[in-house]
N, C-alpha and C. Protein backbone atom coordinates (compact mmCIF):
# COMPACT_ATOMS: atom_id res chain seq x y z
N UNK A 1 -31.59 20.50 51.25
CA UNK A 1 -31.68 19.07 51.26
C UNK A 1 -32.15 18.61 52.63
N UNK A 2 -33.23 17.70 52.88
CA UNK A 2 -33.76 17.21 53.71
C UNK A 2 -32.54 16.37 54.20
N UNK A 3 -32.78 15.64 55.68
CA UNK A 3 -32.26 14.38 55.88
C UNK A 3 -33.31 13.40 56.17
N UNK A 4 -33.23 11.99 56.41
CA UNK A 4 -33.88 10.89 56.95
C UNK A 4 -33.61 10.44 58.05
N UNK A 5 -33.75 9.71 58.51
CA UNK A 5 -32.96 8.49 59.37
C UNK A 5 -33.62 7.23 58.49
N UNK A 6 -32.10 6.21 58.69
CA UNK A 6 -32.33 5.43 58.44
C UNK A 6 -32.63 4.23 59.08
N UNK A 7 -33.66 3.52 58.45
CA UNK A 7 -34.10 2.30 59.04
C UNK A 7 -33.98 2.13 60.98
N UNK A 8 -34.27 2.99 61.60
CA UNK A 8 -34.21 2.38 63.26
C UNK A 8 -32.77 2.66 63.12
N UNK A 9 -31.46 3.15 63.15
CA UNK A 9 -30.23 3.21 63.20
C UNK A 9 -30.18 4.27 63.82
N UNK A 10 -31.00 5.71 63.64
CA UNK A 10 -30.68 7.04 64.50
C UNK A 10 -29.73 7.73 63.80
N UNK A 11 -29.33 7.07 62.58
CA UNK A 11 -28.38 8.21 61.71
C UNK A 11 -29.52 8.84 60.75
N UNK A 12 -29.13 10.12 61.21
CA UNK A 12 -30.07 11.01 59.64
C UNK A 12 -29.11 11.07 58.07
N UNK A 13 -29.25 11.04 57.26
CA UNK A 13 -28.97 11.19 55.81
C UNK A 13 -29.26 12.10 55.03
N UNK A 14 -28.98 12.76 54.19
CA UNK A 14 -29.41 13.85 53.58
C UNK A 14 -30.11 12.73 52.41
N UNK A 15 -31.10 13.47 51.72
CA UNK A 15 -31.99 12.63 50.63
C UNK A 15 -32.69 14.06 49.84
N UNK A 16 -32.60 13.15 48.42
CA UNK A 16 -33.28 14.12 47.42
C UNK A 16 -34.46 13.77 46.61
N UNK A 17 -34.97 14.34 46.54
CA UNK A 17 -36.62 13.54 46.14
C UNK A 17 -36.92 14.43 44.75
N UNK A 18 -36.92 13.47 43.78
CA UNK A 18 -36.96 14.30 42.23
C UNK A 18 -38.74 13.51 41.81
N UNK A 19 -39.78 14.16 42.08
CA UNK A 19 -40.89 13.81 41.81
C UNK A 19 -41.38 14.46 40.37
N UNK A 20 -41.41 14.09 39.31
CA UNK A 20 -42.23 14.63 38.51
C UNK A 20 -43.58 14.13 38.02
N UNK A 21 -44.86 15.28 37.91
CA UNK A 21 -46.08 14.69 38.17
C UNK A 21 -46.29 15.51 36.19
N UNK A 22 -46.98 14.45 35.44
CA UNK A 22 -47.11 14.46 34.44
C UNK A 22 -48.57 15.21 34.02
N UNK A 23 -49.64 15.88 35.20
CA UNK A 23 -50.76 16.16 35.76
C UNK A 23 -50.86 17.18 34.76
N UNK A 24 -49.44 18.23 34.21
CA UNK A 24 -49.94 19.59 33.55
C UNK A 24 -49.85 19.49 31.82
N UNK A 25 -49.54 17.64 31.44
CA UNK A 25 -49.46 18.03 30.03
C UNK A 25 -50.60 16.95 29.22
N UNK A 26 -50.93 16.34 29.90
CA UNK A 26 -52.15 15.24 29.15
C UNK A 26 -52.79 14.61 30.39
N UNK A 27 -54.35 14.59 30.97
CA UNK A 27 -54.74 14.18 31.88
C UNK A 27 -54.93 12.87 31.65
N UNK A 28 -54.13 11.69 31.34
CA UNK A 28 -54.43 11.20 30.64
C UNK A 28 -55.25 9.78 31.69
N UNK A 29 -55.22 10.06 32.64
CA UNK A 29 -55.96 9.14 33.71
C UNK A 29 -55.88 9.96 35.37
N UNK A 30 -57.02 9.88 35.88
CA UNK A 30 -56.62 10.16 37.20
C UNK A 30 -57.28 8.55 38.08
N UNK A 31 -56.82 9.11 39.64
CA UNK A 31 -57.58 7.80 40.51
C UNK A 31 -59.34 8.25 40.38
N UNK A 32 -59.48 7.03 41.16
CA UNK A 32 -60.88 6.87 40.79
C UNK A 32 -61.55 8.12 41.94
N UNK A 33 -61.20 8.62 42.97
CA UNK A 33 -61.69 8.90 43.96
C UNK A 33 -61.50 10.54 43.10
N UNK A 34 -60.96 10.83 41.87
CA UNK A 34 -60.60 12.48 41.72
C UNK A 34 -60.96 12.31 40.63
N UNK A 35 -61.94 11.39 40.24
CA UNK A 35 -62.88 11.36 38.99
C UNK A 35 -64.00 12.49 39.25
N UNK A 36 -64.28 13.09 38.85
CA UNK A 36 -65.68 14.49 38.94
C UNK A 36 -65.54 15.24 39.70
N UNK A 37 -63.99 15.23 40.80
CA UNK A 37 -64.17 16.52 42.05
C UNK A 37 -63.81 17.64 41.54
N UNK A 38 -63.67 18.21 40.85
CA UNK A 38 -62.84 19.78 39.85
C UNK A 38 -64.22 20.07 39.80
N UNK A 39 -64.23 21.70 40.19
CA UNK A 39 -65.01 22.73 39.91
C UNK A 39 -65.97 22.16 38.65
N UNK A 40 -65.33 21.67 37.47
CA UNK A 40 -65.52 21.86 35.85
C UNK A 40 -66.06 20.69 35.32
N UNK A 41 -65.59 19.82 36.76
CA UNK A 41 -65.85 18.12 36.20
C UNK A 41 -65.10 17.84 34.89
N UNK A 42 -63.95 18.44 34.56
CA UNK A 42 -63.09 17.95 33.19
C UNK A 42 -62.25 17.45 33.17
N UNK A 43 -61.41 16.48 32.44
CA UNK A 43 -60.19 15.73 32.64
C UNK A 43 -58.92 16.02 33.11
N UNK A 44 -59.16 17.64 32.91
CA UNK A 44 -57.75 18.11 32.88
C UNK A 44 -58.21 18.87 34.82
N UNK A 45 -59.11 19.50 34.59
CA UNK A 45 -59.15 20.13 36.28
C UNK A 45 -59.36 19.00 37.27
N UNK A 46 -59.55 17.53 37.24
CA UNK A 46 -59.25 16.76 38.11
C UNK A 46 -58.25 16.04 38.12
N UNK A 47 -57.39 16.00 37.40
CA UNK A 47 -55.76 15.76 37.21
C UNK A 47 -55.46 16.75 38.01
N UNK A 48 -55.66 17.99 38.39
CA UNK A 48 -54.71 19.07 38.68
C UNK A 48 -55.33 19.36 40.24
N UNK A 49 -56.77 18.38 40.61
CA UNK A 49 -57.31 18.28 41.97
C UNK A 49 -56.34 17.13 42.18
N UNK A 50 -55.80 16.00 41.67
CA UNK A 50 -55.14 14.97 42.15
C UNK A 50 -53.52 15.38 42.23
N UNK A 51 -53.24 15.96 41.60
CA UNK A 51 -51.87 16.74 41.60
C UNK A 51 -51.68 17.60 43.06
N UNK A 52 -52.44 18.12 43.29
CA UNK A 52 -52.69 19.19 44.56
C UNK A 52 -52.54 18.11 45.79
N UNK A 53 -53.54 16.81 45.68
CA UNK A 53 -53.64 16.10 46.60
C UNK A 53 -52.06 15.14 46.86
N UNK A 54 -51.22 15.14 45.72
CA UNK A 54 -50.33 13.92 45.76
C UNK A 54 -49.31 15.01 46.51
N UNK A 55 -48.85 16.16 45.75
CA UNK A 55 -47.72 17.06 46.31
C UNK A 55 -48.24 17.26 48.06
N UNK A 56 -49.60 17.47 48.71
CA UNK A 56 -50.00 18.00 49.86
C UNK A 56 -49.61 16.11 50.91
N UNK A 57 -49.40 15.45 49.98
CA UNK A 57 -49.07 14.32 50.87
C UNK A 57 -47.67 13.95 51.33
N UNK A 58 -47.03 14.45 49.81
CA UNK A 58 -45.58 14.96 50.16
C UNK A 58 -45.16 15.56 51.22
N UNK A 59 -45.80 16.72 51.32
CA UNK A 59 -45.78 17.96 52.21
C UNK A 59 -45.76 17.16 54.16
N UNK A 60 -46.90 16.43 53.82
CA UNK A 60 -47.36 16.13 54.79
C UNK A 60 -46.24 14.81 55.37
N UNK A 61 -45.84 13.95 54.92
CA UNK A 61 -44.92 13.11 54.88
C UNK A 61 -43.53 13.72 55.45
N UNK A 62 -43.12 15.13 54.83
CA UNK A 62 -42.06 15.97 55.41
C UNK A 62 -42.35 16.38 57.12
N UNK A 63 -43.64 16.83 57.17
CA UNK A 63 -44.01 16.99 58.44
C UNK A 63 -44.15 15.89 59.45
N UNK A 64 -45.11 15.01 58.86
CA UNK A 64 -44.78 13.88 60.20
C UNK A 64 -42.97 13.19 60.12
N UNK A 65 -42.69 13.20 59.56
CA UNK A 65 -41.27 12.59 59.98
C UNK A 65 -40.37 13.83 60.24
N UNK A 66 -40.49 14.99 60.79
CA UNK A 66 -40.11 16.26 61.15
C UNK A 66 -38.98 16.85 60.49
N UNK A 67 -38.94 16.75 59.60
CA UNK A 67 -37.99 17.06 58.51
C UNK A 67 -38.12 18.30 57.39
N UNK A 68 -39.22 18.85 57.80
CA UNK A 68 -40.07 20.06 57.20
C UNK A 68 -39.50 21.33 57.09
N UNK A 69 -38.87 21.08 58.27
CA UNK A 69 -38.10 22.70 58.96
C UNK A 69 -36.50 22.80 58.24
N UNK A 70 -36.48 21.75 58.02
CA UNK A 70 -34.97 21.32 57.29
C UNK A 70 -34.86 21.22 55.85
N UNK A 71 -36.28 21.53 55.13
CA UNK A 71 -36.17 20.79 53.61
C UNK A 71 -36.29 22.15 53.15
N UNK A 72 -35.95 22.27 51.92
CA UNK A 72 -36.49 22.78 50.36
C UNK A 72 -37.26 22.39 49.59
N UNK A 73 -38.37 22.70 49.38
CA UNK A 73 -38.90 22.21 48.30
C UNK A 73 -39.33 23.16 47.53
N UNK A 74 -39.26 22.94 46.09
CA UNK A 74 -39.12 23.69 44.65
C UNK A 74 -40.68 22.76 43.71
N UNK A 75 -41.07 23.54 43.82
CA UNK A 75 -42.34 23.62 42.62
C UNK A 75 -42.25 24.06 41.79
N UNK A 76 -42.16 23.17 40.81
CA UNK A 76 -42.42 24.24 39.03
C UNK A 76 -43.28 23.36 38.43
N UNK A 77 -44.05 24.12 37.13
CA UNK A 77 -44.34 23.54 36.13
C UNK A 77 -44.72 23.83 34.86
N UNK A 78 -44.51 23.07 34.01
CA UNK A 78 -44.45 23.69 32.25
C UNK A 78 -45.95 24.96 31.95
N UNK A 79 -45.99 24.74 30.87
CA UNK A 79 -47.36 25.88 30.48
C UNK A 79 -48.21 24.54 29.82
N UNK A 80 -48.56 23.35 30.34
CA UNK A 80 -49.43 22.25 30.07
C UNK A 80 -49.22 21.39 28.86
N UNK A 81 -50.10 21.15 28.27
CA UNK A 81 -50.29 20.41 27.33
C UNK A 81 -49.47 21.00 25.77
N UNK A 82 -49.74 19.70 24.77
CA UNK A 82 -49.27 20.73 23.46
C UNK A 82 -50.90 20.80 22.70
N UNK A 83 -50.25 21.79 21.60
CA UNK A 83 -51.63 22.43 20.91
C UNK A 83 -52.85 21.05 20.48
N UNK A 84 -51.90 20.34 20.07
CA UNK A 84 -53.04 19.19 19.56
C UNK A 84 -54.01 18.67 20.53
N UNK A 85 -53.22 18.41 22.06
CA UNK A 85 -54.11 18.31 23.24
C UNK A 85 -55.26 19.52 23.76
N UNK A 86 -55.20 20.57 23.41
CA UNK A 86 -55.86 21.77 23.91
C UNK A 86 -57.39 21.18 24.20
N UNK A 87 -58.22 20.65 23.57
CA UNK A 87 -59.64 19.99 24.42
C UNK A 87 -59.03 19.60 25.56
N UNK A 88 -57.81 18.93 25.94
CA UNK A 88 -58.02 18.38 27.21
C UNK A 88 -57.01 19.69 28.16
N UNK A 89 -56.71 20.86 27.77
CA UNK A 89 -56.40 21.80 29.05
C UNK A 89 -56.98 22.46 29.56
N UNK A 90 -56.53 23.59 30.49
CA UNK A 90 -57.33 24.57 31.22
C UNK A 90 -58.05 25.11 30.68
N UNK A 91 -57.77 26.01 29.32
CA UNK A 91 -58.64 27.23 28.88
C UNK A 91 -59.44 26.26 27.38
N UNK A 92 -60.64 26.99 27.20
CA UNK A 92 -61.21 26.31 26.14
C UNK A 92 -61.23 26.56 24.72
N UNK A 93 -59.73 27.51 25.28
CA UNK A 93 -58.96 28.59 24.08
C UNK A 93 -57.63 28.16 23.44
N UNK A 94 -56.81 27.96 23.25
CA UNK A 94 -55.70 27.46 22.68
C UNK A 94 -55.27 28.74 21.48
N UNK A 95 -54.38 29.54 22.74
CA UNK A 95 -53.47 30.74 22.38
C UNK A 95 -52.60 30.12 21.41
N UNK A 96 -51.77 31.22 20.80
CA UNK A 96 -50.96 31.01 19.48
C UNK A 96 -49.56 32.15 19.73
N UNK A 97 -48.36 31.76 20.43
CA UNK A 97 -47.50 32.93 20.02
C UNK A 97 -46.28 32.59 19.21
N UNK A 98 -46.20 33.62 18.05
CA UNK A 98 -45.34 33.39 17.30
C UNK A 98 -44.06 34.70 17.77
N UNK A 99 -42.68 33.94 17.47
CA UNK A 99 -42.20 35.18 17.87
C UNK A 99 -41.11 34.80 16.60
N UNK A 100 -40.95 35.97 16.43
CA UNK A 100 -39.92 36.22 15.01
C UNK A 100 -38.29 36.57 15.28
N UNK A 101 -37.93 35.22 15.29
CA UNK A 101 -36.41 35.27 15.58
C UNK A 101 -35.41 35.36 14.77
């Protein structure tokens, strides 16, 4: 757990930052500036150039307020989209596993 300070007071705080970025299951808009920058120019690989850019600001936000050396941060994320979305994910394939339980 990071801390802060708060407001000009000189007390630090511990703080938890629960960000979830919706980038790996429907691209379903990005900003205008991460419109066509992906390798692929596709909806889904410039969602995941704007995803890169939002978490690296995070990152960066930890660093200038020097709190970097003190934090955790945990990255995860699902396996993307569901089948019906597959035009808009990574592969231009849409795998199938069945498992027999």
């Amino acid at each position: 757990m990071a801390s802060t300070t708060n407001s000009g007071s000189g007390v630090r705080s511990p703080f938890f930052l629960y960000l979830p970025l919706s980038h790996m299951h429907v691209p379903i808009a990005v900003a205008a500036q991460f419109n066509g920058s992906s390798v692929d120019k596709s909806p889904y690989g410039d969602a995941l150039v704007e995803m890169d850019w939002t978490v690296g600001q995070v990152l960066q936000a930890l660093r200038d307020s020097g709190v970097d050396k003190d934090t955790l941060v945990v990255y995860m994320s699902d396996n993307g989209p569901w089948d019906v979305k597959c035009n808009l994910s990574g592969s231009k394939v849409c795998s199938h596993i069945f498992l027999d339980l």
